[in-house]
C-alpha atoms as a PDB file:
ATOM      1  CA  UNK A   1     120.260  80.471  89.593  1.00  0.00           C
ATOM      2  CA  UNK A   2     122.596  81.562  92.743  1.00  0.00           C
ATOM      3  CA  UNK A   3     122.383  85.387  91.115  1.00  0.00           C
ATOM      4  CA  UNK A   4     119.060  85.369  90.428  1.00  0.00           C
ATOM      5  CA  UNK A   5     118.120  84.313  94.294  1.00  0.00           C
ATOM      6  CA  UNK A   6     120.894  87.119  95.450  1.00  0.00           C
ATOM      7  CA  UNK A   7     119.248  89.738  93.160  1.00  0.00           C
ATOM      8  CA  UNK A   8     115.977  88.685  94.581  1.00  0.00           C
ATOM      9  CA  UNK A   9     117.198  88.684  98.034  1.00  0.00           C
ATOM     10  CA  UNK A  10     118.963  92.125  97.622  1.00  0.00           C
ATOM     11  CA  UNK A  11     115.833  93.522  96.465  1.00  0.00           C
ATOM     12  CA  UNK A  12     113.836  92.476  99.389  1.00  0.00           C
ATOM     13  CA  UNK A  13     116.264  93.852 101.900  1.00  0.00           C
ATOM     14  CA  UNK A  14     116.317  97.280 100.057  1.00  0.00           C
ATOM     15  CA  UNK A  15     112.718  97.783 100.580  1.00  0.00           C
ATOM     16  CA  UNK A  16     113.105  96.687 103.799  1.00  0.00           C
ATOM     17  CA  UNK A  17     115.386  98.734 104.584  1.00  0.00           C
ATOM     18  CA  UNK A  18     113.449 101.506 103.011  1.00  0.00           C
ATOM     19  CA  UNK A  19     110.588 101.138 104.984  1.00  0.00           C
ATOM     20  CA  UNK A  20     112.812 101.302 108.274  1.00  0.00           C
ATOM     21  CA  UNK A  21     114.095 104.185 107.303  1.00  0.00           C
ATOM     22  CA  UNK A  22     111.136 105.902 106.852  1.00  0.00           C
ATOM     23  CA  UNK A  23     109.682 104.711 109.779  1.00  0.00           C
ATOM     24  CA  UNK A  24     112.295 105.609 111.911  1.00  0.00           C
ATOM     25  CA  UNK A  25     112.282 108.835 110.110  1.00  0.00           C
ATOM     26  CA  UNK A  26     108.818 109.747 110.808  1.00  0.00           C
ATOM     27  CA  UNK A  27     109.128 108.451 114.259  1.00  0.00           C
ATOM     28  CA  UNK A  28     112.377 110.473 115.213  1.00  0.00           C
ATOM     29  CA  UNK A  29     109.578 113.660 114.079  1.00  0.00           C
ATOM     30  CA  UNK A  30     107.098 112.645 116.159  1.00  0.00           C
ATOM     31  CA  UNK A  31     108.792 111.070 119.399  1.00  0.00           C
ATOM     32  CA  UNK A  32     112.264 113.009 119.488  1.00  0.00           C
ATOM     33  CA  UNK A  33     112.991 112.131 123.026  1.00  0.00           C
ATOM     34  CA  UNK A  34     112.309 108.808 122.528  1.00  0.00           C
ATOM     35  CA  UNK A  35     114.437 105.330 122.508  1.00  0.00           C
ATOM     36  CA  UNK A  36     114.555 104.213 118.594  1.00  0.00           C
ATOM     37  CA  UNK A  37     116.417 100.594 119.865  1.00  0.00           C
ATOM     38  CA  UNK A  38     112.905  98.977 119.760  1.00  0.00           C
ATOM     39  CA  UNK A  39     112.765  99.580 115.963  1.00  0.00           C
ATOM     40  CA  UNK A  40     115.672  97.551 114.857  1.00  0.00           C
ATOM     41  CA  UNK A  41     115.212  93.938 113.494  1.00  0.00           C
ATOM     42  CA  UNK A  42     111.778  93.684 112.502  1.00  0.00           C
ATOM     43  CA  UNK A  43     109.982  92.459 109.694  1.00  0.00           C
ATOM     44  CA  UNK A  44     109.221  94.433 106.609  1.00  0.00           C
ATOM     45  CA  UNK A  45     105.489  94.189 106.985  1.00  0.00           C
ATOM     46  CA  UNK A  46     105.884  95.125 111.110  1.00  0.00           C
ATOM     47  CA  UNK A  47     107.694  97.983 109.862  1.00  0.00           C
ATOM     48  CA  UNK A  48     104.549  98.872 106.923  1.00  0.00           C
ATOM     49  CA  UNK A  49     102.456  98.504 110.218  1.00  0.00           C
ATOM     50  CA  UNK A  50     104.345 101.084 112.488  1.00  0.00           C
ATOM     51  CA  UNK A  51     104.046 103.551 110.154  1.00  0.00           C
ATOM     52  CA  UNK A  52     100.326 103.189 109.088  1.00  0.00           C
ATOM     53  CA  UNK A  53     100.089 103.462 113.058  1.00  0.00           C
ATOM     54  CA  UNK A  54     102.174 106.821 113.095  1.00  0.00           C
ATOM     55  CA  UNK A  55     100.002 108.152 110.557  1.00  0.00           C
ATOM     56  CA  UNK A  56      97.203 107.573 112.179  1.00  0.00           C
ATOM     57  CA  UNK A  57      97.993 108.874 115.207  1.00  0.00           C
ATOM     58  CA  UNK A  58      98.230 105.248 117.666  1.00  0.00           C
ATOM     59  CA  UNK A  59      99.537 105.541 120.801  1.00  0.00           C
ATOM     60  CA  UNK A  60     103.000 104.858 121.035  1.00  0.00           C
ATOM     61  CA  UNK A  61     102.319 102.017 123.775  1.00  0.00           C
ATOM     62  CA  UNK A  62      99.681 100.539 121.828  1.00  0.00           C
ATOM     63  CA  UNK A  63     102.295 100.210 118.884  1.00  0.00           C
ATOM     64  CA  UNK A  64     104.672  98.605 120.828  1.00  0.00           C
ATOM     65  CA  UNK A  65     102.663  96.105 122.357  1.00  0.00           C
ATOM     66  CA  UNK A  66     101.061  95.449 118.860  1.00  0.00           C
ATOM     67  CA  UNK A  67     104.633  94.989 117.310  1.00  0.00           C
ATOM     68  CA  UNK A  68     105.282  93.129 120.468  1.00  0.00           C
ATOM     69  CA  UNK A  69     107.897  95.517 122.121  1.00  0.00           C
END
């Protein structure tokens, strides 16, 4: 069972990690000049939320205080 939960676990941090990446990606793009410190240690689903945000074009302030930076 202790391999299965690691495997599991492993999983869920790669698509985490996945989803930071792009974000910060996509964020670097758009805001070039701008801090990316804020974006470290969040959830998964905070990062899935940043970048629906970036796509649509939020306000960068808006996003922080949404993601509660």
């Amino acid at each position: 069972m202790p391999l299965e939960k690691e495997k599991k676990n492993g999983k869920i941090e790669g698509k985490k990690e996945k989803s930071k990446s792009h974000v910060i990606k996509f964020y670097k793009m758009k805001y070039p000049n701008e801090d990316i410190s804020w974006l470290e240690n969040l959830t998964e689903k905070q990062y899935d939320e940043i970048f629906d945000m970036l796509l649509n074009n939020e306000d960068l302030e808006v996003i922080k205080r949404i993601i509660g930076k």
